[in-house]
PDB file of N, CA and C in Angstrom:
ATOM      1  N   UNK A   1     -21.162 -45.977 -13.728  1.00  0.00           N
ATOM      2  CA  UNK A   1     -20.449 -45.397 -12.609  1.00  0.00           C
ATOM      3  C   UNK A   1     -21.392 -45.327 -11.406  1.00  0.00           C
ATOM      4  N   UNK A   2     -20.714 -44.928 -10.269  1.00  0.00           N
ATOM      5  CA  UNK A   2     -21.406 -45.103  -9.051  1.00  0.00           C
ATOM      6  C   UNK A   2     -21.752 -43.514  -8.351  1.00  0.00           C
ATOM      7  N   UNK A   3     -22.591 -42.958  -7.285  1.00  0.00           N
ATOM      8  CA  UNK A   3     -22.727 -41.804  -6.901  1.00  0.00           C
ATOM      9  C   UNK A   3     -21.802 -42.136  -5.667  1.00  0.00           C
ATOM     10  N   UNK A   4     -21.381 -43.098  -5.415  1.00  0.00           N
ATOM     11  CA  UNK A   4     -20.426 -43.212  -4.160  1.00  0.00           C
ATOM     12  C   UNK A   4     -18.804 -43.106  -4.817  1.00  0.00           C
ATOM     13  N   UNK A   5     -18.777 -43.672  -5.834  1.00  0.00           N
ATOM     14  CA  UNK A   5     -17.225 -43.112  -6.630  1.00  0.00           C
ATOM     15  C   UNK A   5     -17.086 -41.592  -6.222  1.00  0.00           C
ATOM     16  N   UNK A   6     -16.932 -40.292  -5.558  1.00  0.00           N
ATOM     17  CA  UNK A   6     -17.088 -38.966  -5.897  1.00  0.00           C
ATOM     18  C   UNK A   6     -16.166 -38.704  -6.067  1.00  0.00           C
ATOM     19  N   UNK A   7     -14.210 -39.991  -6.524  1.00  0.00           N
ATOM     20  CA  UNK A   7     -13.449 -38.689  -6.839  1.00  0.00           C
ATOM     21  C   UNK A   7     -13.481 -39.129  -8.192  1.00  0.00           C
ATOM     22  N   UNK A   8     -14.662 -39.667  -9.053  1.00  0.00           N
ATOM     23  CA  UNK A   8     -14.527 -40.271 -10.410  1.00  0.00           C
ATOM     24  C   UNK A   8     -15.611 -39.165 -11.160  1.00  0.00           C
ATOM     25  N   UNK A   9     -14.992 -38.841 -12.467  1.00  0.00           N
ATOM     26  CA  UNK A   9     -15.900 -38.251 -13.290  1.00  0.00           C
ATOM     27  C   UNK A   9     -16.659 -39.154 -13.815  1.00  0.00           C
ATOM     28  N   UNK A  10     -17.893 -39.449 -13.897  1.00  0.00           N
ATOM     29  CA  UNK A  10     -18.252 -40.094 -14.403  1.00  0.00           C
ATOM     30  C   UNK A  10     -18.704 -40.486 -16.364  1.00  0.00           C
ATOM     31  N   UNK A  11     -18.946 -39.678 -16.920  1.00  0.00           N
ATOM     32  CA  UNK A  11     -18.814 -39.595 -18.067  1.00  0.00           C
ATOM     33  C   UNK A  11     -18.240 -37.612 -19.099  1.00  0.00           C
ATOM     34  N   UNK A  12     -18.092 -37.601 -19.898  1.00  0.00           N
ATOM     35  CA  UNK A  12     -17.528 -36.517 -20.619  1.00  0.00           C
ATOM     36  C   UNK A  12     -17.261 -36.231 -21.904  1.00  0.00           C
ATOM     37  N   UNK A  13     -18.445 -34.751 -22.138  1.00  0.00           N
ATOM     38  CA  UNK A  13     -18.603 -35.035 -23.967  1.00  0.00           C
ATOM     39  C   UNK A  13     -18.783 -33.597 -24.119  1.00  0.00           C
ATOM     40  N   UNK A  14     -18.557 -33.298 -25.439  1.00  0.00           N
ATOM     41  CA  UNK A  14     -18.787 -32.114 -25.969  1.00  0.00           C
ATOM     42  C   UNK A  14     -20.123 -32.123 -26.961  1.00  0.00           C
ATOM     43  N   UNK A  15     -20.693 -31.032 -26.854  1.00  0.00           N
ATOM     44  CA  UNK A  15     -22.179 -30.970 -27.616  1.00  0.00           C
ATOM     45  C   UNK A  15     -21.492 -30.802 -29.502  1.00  0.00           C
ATOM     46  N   UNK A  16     -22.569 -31.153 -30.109  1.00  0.00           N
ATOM     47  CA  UNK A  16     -22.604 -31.195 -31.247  1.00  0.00           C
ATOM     48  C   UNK A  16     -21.871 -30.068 -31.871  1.00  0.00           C
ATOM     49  N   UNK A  17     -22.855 -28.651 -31.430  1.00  0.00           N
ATOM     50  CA  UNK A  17     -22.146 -27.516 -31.735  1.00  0.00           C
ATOM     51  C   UNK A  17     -20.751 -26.875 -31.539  1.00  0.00           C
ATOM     52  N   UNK A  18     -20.085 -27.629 -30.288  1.00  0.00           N
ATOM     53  CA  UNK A  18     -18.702 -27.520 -29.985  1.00  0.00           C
ATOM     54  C   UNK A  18     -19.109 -26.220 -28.538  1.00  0.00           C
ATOM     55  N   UNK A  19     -20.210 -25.961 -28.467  1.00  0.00           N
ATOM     56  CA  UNK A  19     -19.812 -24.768 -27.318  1.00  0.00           C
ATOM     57  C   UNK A  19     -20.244 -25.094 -25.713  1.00  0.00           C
ATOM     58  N   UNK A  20     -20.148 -26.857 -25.620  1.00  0.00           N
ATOM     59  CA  UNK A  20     -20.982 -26.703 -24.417  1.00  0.00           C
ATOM     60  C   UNK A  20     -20.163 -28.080 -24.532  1.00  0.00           C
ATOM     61  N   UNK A  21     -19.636 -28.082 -23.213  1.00  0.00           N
ATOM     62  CA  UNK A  21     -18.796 -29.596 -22.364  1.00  0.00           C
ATOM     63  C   UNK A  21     -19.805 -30.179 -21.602  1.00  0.00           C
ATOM     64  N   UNK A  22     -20.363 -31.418 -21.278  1.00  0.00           N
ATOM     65  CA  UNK A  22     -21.190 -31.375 -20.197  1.00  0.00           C
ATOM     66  C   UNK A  22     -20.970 -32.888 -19.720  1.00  0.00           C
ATOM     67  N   UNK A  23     -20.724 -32.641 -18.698  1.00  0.00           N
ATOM     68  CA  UNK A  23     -19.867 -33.852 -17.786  1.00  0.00           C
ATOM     69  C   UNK A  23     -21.131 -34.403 -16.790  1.00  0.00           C
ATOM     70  N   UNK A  24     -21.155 -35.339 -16.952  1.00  0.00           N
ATOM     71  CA  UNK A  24     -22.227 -36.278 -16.496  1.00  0.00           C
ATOM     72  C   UNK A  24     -21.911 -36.918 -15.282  1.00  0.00           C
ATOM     73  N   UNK A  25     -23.296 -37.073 -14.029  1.00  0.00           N
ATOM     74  CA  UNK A  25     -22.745 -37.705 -12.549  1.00  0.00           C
ATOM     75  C   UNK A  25     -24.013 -38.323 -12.792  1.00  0.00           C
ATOM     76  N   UNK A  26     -23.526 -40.017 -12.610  1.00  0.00           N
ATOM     77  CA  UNK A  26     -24.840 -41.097 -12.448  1.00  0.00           C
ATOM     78  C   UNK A  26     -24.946 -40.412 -11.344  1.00  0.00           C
ATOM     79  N   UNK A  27     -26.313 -40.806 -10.904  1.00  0.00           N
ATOM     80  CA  UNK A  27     -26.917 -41.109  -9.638  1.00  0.00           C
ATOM     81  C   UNK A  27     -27.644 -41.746  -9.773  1.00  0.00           C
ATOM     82  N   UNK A  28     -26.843 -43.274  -9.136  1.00  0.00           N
ATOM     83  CA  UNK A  28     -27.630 -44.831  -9.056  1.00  0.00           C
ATOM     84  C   UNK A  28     -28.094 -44.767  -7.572  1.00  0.00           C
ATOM     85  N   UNK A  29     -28.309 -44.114  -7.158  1.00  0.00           N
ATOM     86  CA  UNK A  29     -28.712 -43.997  -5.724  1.00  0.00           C
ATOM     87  C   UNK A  29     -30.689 -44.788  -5.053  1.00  0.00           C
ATOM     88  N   UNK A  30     -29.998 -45.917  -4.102  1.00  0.00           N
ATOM     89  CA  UNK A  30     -31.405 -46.641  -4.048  1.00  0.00           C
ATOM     90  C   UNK A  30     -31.464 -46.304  -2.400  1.00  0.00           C
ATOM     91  N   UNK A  31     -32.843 -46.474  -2.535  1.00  0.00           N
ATOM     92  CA  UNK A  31     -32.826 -46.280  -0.535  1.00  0.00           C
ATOM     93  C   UNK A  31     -33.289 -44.801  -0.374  1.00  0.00           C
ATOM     94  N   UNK A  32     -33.779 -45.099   0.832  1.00  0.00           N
ATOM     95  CA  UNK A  32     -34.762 -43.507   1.122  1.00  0.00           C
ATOM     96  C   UNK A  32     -34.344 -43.128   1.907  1.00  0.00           C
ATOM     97  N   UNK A  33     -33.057 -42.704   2.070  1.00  0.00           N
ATOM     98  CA  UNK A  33     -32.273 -42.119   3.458  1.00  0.00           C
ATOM     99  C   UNK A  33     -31.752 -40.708   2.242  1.00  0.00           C
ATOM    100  N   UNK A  34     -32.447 -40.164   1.418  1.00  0.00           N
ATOM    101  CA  UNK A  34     -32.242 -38.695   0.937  1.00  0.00           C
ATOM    102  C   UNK A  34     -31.548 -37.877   1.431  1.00  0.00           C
ATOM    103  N   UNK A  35     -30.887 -37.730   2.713  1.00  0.00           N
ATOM    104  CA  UNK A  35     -29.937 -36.088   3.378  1.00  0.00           C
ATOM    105  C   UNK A  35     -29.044 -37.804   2.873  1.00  0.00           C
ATOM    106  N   UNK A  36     -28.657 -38.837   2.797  1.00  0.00           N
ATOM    107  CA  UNK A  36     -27.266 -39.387   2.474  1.00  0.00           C
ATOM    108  C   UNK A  36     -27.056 -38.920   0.982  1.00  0.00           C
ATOM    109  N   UNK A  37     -28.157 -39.492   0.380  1.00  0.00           N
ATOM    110  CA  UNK A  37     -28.024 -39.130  -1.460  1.00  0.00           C
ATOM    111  C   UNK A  37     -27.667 -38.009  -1.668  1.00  0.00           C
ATOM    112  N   UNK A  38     -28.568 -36.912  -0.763  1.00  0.00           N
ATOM    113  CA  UNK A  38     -27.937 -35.271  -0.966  1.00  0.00           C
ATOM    114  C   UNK A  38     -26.442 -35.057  -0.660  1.00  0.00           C
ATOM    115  N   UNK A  39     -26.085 -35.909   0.579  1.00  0.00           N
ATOM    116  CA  UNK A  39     -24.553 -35.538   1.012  1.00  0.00           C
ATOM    117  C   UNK A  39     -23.457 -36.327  -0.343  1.00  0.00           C
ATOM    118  N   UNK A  40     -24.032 -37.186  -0.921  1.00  0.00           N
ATOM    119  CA  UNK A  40     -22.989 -37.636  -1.744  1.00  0.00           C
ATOM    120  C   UNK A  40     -23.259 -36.996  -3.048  1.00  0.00           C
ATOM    121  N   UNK A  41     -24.306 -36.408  -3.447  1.00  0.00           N
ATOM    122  CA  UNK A  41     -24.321 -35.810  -4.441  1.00  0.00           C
ATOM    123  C   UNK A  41     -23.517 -34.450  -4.552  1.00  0.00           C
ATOM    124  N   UNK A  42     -23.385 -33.371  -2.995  1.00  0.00           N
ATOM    125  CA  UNK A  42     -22.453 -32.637  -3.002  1.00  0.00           C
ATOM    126  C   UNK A  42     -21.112 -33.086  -3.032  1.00  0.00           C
ATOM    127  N   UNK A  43     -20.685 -33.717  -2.284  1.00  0.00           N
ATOM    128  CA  UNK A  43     -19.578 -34.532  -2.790  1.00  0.00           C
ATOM    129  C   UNK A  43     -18.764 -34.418  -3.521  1.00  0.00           C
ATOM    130  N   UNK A  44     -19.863 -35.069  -4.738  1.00  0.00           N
ATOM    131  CA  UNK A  44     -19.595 -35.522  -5.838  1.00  0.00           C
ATOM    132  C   UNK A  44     -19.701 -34.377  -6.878  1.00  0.00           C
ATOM    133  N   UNK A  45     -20.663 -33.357  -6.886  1.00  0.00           N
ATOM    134  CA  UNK A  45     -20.506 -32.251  -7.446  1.00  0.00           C
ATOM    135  C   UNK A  45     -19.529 -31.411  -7.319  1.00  0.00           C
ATOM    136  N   UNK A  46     -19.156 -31.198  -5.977  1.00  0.00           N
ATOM    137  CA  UNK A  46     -17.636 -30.582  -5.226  1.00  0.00           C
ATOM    138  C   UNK A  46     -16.439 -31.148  -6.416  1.00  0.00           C
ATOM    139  N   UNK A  47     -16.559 -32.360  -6.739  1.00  0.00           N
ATOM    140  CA  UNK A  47     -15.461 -32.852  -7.193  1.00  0.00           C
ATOM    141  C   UNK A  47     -15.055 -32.640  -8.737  1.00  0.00           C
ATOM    142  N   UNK A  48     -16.856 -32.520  -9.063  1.00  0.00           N
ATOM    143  CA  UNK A  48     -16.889 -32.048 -10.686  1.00  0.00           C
ATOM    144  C   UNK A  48     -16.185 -30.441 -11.018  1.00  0.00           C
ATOM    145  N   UNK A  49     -16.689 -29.654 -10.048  1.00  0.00           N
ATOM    146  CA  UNK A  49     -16.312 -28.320 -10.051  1.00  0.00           C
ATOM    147  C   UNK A  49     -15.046 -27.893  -9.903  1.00  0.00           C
ATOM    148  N   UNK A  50     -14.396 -29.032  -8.837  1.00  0.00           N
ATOM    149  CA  UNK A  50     -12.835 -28.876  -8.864  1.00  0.00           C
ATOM    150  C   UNK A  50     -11.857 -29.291 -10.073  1.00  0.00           C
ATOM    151  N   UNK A  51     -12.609 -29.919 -10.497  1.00  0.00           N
ATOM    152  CA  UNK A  51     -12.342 -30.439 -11.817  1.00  0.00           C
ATOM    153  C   UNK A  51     -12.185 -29.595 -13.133  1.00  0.00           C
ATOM    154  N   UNK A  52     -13.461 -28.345 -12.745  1.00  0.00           N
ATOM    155  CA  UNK A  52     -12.964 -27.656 -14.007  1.00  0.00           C
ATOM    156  C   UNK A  52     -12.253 -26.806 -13.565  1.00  0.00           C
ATOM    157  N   UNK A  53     -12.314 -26.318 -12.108  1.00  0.00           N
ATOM    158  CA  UNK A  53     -11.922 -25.182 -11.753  1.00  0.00           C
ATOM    159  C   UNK A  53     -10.146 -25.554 -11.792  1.00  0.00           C
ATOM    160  N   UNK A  54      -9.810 -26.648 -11.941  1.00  0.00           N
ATOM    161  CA  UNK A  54      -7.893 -26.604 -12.058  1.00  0.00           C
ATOM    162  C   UNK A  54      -7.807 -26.967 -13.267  1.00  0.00           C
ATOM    163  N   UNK A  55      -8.762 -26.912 -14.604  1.00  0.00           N
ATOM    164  CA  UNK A  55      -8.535 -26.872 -15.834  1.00  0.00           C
ATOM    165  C   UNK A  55      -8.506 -28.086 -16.126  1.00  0.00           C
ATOM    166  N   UNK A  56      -8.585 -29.189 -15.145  1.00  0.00           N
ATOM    167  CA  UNK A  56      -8.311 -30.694 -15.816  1.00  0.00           C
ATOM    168  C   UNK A  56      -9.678 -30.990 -16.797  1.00  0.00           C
ATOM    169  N   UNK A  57     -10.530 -30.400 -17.077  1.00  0.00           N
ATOM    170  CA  UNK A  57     -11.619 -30.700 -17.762  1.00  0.00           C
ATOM    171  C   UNK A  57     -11.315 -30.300 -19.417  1.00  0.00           C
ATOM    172  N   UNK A  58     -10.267 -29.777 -19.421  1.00  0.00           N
ATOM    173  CA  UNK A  58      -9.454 -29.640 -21.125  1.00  0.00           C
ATOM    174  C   UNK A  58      -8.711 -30.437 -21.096  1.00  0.00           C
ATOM    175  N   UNK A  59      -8.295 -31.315 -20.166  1.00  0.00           N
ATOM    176  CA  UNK A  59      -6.938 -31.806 -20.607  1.00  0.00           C
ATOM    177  C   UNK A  59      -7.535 -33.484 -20.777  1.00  0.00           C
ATOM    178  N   UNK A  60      -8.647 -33.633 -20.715  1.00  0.00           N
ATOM    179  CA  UNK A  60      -9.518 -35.019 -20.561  1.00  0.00           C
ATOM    180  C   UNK A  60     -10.076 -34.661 -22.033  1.00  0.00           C
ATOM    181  N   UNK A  61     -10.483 -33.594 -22.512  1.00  0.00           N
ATOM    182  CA  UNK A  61     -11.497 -33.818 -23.857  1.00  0.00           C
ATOM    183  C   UNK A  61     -10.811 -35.016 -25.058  1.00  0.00           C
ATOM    184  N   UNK A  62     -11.492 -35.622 -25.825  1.00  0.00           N
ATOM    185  CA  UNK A  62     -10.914 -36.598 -26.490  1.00  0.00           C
ATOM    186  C   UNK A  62     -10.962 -36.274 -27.820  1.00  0.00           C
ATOM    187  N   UNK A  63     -11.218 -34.742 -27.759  1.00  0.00           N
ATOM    188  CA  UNK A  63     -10.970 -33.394 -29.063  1.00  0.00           C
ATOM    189  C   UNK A  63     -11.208 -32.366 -28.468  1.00  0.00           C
ATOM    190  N   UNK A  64     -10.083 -31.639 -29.037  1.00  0.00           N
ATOM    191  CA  UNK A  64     -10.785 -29.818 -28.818  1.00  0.00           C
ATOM    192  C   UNK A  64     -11.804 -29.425 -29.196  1.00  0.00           C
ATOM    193  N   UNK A  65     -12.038 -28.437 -28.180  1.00  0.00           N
ATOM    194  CA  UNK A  65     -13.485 -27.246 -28.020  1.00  0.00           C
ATOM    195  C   UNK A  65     -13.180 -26.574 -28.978  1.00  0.00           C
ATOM    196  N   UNK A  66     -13.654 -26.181 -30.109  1.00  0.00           N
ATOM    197  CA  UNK A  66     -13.763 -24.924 -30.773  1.00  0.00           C
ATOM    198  C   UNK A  66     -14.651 -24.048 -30.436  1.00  0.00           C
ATOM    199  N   UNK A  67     -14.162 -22.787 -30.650  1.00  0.00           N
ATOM    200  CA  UNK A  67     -14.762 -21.762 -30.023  1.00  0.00           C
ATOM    201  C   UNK A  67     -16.086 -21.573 -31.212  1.00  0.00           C
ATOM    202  N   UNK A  68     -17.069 -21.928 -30.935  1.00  0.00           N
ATOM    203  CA  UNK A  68     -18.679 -21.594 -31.876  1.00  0.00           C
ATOM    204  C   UNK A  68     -18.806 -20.160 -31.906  1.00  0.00           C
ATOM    205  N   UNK A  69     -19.265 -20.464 -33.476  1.00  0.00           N
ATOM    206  CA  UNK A  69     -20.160 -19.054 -33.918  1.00  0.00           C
ATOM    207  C   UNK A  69     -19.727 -18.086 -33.232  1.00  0.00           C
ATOM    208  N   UNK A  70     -18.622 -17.184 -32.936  1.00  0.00           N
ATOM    209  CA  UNK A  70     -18.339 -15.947 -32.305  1.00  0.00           C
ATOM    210  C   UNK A  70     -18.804 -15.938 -30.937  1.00  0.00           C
ATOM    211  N   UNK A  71     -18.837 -17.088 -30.319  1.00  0.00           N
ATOM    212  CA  UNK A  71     -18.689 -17.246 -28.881  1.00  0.00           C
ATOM    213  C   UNK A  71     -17.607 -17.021 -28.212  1.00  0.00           C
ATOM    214  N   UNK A  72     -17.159 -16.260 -27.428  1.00  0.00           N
ATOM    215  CA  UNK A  72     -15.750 -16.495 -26.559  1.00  0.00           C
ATOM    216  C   UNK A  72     -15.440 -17.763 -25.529  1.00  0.00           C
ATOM    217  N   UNK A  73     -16.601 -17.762 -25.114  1.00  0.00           N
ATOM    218  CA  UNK A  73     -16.245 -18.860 -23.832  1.00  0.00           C
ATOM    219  C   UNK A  73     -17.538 -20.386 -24.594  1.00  0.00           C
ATOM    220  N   UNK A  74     -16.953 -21.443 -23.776  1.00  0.00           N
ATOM    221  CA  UNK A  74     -17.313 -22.793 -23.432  1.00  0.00           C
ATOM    222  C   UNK A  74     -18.164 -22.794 -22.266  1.00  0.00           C
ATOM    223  N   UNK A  75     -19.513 -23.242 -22.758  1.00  0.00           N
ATOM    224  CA  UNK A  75     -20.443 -23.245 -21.227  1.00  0.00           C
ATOM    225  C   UNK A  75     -19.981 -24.643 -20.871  1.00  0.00           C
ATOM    226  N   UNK A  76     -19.311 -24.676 -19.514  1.00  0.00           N
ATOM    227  CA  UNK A  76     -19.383 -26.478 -18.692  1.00  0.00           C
ATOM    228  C   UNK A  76     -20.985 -26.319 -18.300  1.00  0.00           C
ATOM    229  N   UNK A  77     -21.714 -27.722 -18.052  1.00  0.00           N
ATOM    230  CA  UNK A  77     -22.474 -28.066 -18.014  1.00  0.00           C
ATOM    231  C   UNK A  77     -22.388 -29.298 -16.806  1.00  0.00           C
ATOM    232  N   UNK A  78     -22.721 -29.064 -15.862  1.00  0.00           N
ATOM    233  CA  UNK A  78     -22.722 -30.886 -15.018  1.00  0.00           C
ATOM    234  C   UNK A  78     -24.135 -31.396 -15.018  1.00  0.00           C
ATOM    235  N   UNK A  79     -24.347 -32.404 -15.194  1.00  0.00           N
ATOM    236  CA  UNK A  79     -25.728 -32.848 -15.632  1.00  0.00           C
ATOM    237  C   UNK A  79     -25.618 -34.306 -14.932  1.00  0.00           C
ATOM    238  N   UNK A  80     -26.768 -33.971 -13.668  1.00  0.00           N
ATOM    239  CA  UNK A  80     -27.148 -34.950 -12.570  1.00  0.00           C
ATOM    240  C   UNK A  80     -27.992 -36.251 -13.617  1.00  0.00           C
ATOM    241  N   UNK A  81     -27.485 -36.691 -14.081  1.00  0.00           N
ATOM    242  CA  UNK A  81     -28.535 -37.951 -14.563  1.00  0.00           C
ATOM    243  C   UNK A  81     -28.846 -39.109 -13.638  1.00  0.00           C
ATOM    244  N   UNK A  82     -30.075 -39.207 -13.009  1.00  0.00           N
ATOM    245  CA  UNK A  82     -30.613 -39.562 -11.973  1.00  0.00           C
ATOM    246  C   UNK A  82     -31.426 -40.985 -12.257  1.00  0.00           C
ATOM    247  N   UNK A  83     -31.165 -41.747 -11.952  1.00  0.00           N
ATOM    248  CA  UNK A  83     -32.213 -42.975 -11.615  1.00  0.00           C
ATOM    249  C   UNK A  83     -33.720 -42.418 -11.357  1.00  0.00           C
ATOM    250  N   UNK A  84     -33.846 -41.987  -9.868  1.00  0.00           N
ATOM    251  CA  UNK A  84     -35.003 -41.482  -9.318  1.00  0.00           C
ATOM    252  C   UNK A  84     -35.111 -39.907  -8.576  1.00  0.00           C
ATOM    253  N   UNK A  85     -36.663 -39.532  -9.286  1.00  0.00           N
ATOM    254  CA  UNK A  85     -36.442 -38.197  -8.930  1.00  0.00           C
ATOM    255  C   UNK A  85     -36.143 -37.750  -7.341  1.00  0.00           C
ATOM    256  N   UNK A  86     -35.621 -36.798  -7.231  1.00  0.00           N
ATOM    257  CA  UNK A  86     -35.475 -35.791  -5.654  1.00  0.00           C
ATOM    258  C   UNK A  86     -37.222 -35.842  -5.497  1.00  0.00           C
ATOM    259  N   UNK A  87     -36.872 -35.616  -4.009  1.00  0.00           N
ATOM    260  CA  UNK A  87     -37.836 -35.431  -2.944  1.00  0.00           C
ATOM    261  C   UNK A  87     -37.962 -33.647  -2.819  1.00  0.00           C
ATOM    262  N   UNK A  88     -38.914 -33.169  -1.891  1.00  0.00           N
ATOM    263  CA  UNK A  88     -39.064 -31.922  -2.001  1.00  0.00           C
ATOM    264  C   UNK A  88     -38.093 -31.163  -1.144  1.00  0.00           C
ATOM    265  N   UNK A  89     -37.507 -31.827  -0.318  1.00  0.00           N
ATOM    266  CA  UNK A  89     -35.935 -31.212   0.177  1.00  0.00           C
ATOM    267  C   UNK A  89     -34.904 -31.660  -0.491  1.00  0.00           C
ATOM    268  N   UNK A  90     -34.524 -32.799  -1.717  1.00  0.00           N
ATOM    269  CA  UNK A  90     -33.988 -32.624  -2.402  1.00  0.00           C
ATOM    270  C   UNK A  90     -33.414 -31.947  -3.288  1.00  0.00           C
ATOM    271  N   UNK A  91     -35.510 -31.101  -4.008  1.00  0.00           N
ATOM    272  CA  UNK A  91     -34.979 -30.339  -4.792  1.00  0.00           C
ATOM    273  C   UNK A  91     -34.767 -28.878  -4.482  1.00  0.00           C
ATOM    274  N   UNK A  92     -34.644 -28.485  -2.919  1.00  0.00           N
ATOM    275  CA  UNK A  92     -34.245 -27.594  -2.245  1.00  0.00           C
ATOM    276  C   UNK A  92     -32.840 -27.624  -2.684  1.00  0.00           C
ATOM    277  N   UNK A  93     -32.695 -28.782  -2.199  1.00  0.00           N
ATOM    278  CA  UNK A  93     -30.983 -28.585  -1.929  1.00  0.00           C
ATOM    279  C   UNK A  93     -30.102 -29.026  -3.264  1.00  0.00           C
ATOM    280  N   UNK A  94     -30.501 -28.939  -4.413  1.00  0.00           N
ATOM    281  CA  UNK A  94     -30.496 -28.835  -5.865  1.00  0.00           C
ATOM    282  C   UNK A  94     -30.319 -27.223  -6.289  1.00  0.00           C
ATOM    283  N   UNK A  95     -31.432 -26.847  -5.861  1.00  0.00           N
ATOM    284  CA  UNK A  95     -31.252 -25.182  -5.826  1.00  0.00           C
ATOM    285  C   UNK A  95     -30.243 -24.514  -5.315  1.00  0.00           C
ATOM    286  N   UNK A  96     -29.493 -25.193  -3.975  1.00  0.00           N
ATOM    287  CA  UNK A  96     -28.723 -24.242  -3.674  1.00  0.00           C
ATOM    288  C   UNK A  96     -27.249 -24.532  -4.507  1.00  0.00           C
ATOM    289  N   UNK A  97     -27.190 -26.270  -4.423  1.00  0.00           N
ATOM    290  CA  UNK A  97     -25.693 -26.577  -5.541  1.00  0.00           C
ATOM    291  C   UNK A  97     -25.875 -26.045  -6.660  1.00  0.00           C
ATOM    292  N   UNK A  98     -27.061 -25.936  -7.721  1.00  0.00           N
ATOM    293  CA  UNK A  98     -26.698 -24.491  -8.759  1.00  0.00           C
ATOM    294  C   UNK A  98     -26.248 -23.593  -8.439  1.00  0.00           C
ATOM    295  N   UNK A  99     -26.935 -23.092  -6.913  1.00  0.00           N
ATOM    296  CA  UNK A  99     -25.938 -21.538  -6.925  1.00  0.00           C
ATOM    297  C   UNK A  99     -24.548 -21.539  -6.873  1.00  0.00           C
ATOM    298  N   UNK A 100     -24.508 -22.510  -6.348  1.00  0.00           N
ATOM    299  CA  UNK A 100     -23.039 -22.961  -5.501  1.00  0.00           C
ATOM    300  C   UNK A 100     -22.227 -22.594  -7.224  1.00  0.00           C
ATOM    301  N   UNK A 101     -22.670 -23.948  -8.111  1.00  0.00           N
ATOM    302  CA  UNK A 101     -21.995 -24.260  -9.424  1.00  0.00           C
ATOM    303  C   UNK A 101     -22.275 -22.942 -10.651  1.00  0.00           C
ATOM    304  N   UNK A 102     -23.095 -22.277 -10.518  1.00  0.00           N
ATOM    305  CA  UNK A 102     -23.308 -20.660 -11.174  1.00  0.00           C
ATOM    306  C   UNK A 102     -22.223 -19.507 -10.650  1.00  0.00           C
ATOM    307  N   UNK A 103     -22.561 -19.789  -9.347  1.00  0.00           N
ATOM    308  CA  UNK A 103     -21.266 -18.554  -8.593  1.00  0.00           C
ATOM    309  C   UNK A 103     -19.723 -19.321  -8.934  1.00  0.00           C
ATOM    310  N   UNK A 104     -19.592 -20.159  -9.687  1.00  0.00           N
ATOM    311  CA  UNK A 104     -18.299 -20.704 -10.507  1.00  0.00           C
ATOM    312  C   UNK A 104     -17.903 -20.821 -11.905  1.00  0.00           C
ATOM    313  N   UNK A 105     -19.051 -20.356 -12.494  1.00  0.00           N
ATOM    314  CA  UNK A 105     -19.421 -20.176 -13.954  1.00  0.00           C
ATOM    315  C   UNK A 105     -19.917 -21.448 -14.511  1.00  0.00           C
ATOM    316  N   UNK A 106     -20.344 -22.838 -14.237  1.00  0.00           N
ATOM    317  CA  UNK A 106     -20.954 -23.809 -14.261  1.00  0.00           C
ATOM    318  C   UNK A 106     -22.449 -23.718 -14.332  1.00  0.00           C
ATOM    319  N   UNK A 107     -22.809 -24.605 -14.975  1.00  0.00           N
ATOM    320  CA  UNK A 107     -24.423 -24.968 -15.060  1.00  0.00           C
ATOM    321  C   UNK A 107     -24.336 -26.150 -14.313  1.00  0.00           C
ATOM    322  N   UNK A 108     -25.860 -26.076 -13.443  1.00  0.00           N
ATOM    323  CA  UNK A 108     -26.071 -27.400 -13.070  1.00  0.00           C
ATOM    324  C   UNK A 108     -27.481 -28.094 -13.560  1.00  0.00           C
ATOM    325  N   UNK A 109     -27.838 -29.423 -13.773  1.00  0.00           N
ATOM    326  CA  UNK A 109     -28.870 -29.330 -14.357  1.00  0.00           C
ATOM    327  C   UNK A 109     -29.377 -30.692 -13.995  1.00  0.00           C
ATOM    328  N   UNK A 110     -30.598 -31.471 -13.516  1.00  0.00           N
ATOM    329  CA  UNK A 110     -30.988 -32.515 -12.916  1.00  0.00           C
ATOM    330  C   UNK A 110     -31.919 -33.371 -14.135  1.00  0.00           C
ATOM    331  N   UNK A 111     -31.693 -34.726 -14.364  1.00  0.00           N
ATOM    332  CA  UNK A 111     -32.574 -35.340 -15.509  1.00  0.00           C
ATOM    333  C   UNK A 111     -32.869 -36.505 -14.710  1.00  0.00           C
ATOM    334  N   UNK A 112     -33.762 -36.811 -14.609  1.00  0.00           N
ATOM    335  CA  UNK A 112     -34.379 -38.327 -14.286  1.00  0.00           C
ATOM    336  C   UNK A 112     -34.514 -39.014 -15.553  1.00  0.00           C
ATOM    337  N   UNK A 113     -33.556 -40.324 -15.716  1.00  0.00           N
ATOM    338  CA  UNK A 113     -33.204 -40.992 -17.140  1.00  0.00           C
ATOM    339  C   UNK A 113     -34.617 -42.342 -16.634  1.00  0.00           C
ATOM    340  N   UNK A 114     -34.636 -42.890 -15.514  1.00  0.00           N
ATOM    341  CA  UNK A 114     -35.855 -43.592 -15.472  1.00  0.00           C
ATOM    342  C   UNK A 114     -36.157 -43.856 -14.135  1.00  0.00           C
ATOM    343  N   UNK A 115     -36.330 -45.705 -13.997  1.00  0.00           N
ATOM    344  CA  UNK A 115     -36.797 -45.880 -12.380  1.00  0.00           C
ATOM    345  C   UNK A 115     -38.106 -45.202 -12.236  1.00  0.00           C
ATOM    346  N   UNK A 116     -38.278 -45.398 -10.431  1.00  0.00           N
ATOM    347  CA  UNK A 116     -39.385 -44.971 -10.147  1.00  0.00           C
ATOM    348  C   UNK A 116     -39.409 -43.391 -10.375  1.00  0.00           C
TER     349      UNK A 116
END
């Protein structure tokens, strides 16, 4: 998938244990123009969040969530899987889309899978 797709989910799975959804946003993003990568990464996060926030993120699972071990709730999870790491205003502005995705009951979480 692409970081310019932002009204596409890009991938979607449930953890082993059943208590954690965590919906995945490539970021194939090349080029050193960073406030663009940042603007499409909100975007694109905007779009993940709307996503759970109108419930369409149950109606996509390709099995039900069971509720784990005397858990009540399902942690969502969005998980930036990144080509190349953020810059140091990147990972500013990383900090603030967690808050953004925490003050919604979401995790946000950044992985550099390879690249430079």
């Amino acid at each position: 998938m692409r970081l310019d797709r932002s009204d596409v989910i890009d991938f979607i799975g449930v953890s082993k244990s059943g208590d954690r959804v965590v919906l995945t946003l490539a970021d194939d993003f090349e080029g050193p123009d960073q406030g663009l990568r940042c603007s499409m990464l909100q975007e694109k996060v905007h779009h993940y969040l709307d996503f759970v926030a109108s419930g369409q993120v149950w109606e996509h699972l390709m099995r039900p969530v069971p509720v784990g071990q005397g858990r009540s709730t399902v942690i969502v999870e969005i998980l930036i899987a990144a080509k190349h790491d953020l810059d140091g205003d990147g990972r500013r502005f990383l900090a603030e889309l967690q808050g953004v995705a925490g003050s919604e009951g979401v995790e946000l979480r950044f992985k550099r899978l390879g690249g430079s």
